[in-house]
C-alpha atoms as a PDB file:
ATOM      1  CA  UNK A   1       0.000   0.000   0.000  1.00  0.00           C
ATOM      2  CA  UNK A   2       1.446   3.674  -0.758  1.00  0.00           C
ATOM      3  CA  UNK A   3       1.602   6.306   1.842  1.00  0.00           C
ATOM      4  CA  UNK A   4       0.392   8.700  -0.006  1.00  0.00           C
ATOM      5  CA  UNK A   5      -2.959   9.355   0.786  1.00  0.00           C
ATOM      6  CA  UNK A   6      -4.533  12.572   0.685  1.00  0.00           C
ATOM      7  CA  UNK A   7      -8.104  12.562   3.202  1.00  0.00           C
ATOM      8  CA  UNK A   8     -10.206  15.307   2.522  1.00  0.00           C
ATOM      9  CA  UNK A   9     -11.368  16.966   5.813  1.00  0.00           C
ATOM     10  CA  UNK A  10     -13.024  20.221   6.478  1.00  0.00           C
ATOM     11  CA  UNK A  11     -10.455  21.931   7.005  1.00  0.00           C
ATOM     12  CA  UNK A  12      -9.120  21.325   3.301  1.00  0.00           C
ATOM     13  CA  UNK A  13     -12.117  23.352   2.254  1.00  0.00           C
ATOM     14  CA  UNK A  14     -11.036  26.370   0.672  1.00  0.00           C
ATOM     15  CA  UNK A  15     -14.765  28.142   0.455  1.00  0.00           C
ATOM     16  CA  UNK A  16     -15.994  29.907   3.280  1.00  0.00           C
ATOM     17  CA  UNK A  17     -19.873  28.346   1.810  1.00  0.00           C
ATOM     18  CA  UNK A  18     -18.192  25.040   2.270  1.00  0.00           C
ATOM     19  CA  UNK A  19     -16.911  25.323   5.996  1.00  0.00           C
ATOM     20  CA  UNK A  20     -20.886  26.695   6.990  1.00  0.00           C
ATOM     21  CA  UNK A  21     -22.341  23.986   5.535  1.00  0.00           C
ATOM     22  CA  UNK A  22     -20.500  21.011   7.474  1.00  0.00           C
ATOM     23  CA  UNK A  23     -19.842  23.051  11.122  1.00  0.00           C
ATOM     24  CA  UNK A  24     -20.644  21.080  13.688  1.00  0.00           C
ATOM     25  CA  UNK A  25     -24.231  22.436  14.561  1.00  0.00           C
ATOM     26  CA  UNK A  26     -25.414  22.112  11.102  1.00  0.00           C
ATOM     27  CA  UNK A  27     -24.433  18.391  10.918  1.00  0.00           C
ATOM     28  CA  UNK A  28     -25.679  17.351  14.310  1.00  0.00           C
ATOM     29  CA  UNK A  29     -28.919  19.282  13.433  1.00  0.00           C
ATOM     30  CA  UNK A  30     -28.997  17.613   9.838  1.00  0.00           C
ATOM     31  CA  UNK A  31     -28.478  14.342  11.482  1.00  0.00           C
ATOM     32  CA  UNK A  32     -31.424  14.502  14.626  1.00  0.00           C
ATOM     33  CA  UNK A  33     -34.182  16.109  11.571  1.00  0.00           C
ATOM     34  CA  UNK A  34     -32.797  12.675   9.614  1.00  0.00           C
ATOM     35  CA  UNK A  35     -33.337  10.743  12.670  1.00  0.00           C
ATOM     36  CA  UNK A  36     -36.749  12.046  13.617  1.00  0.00           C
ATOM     37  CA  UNK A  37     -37.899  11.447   9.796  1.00  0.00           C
ATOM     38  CA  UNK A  38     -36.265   7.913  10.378  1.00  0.00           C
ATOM     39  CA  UNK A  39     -38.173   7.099  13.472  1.00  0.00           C
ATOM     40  CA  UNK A  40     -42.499   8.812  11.935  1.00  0.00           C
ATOM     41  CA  UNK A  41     -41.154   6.168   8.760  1.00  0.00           C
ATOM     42  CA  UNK A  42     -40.521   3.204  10.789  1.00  0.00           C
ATOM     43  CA  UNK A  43     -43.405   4.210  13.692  1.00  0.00           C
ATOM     44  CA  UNK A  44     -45.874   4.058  10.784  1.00  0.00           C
ATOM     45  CA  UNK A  45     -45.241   1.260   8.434  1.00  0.00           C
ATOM     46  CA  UNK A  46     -48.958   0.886   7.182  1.00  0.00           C
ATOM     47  CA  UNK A  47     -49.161   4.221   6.522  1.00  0.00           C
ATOM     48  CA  UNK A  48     -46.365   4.029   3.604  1.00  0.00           C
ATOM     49  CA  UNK A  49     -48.975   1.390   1.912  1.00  0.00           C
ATOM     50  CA  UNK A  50     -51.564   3.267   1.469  1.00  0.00           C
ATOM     51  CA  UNK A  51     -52.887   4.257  -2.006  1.00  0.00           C
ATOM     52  CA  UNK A  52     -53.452   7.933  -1.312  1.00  0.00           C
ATOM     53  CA  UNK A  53     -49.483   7.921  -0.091  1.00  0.00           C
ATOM     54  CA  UNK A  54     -47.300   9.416  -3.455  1.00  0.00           C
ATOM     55  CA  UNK A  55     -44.530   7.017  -3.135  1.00  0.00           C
ATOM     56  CA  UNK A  56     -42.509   9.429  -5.425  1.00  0.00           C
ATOM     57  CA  UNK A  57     -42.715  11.255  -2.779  1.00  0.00           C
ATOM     58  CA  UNK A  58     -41.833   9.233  -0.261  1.00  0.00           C
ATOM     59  CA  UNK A  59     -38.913   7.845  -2.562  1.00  0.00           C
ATOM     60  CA  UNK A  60     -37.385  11.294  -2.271  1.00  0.00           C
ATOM     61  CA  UNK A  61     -37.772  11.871   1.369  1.00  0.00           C
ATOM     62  CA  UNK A  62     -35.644   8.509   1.626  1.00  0.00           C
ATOM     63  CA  UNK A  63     -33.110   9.835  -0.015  1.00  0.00           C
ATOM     64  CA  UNK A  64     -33.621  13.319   1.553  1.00  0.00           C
ATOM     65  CA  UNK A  65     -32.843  11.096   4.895  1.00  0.00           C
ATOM     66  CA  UNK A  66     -30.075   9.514   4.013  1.00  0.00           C
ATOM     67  CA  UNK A  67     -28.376  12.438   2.479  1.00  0.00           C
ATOM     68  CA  UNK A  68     -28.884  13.882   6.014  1.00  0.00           C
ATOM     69  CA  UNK A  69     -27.400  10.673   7.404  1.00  0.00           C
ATOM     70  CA  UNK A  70     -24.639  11.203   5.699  1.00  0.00           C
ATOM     71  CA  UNK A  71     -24.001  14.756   6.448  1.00  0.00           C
ATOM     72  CA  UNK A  72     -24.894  13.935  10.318  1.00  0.00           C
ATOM     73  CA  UNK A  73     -22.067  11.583  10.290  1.00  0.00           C
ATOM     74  CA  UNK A  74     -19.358  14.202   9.056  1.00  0.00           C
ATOM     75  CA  UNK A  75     -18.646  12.562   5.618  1.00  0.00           C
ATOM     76  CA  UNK A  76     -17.627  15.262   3.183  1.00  0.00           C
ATOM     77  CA  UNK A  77     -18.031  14.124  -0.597  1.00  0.00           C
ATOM     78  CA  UNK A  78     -14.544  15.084  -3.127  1.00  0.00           C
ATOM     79  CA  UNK A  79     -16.731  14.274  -6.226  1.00  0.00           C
ATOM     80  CA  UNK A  80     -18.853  17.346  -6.950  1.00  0.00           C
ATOM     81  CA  UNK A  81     -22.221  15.573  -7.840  1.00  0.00           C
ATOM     82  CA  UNK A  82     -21.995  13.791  -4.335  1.00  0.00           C
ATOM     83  CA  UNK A  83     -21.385  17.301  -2.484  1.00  0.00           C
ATOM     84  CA  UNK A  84     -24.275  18.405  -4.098  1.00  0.00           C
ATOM     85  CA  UNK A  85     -26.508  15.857  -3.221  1.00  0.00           C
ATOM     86  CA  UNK A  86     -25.088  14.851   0.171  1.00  0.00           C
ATOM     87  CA  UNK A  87     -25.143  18.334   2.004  1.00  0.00           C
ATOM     88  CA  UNK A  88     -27.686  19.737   4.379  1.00  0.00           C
ATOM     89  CA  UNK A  89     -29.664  22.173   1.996  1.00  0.00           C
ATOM     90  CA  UNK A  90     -30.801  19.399  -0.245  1.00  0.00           C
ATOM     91  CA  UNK A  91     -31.736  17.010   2.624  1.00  0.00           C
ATOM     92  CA  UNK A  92     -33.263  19.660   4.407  1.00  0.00           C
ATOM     93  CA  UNK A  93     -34.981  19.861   1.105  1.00  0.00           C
ATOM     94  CA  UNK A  94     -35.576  16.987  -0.192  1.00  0.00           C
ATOM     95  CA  UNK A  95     -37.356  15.760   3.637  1.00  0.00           C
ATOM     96  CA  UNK A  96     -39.145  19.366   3.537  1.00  0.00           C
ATOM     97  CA  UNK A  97     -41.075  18.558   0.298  1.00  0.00           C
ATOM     98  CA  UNK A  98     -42.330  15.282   1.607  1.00  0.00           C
ATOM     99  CA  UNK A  99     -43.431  17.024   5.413  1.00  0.00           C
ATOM    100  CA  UNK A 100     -45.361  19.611   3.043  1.00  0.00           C
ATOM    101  CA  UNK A 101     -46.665  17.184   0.823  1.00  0.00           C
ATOM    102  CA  UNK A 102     -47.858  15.316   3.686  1.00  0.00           C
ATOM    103  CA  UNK A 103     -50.008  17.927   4.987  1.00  0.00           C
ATOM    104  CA  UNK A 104     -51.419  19.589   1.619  1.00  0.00           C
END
């Protein structure tokens, strides 16, 4: 194996945009909302079965959750499509569009 590894951490982040998004309180915030939408989902089984349920909808507050799982956990994506999709704002997103959905 080589030594030469090169681990991408926050602090390698050269945009100030980029050290916001993954401080601490953002990712443990990120993490308990991805939690909490983990917990209604597996509380309420049944209710994912329904027919009136969009599971398009539901589809993308999965992945909504486990982008925030991801954040939550402190990974930090090198490939840019990944640090698009895995970062707060689009899980926050991506869950907040299912909550509404829910309730209109």
């Amino acid at each position: 194996m080589s030594g030469n590894h090169s681990y991408f951490s926050i602090e390698s982040l050269s945009c100030w945009y980029w050290k916001t998004v993954y401080a601490f309180p953002v990712r443990l915030l990120t993490f308990f909302v991805s939690f909490l939408f983990a917990g209604i989902t597996l509380a309420m089984p049944l209710w994912l079965t329904e027919d009136a349920v969009n599971h398009d909808m539901i589809s993308l507050g999965m992945l909504g959750m486990s982008a925030g799982f991801v954040v939550g956990v402190g990974y930090i994506p090198e490939f840019w499509l990944w640090r698009i999709l895995f970062n707060p704002f689009s899980a926050w997103l991506l869950m907040g569009v299912v909550v509404l959905g829910v309730i209109f």
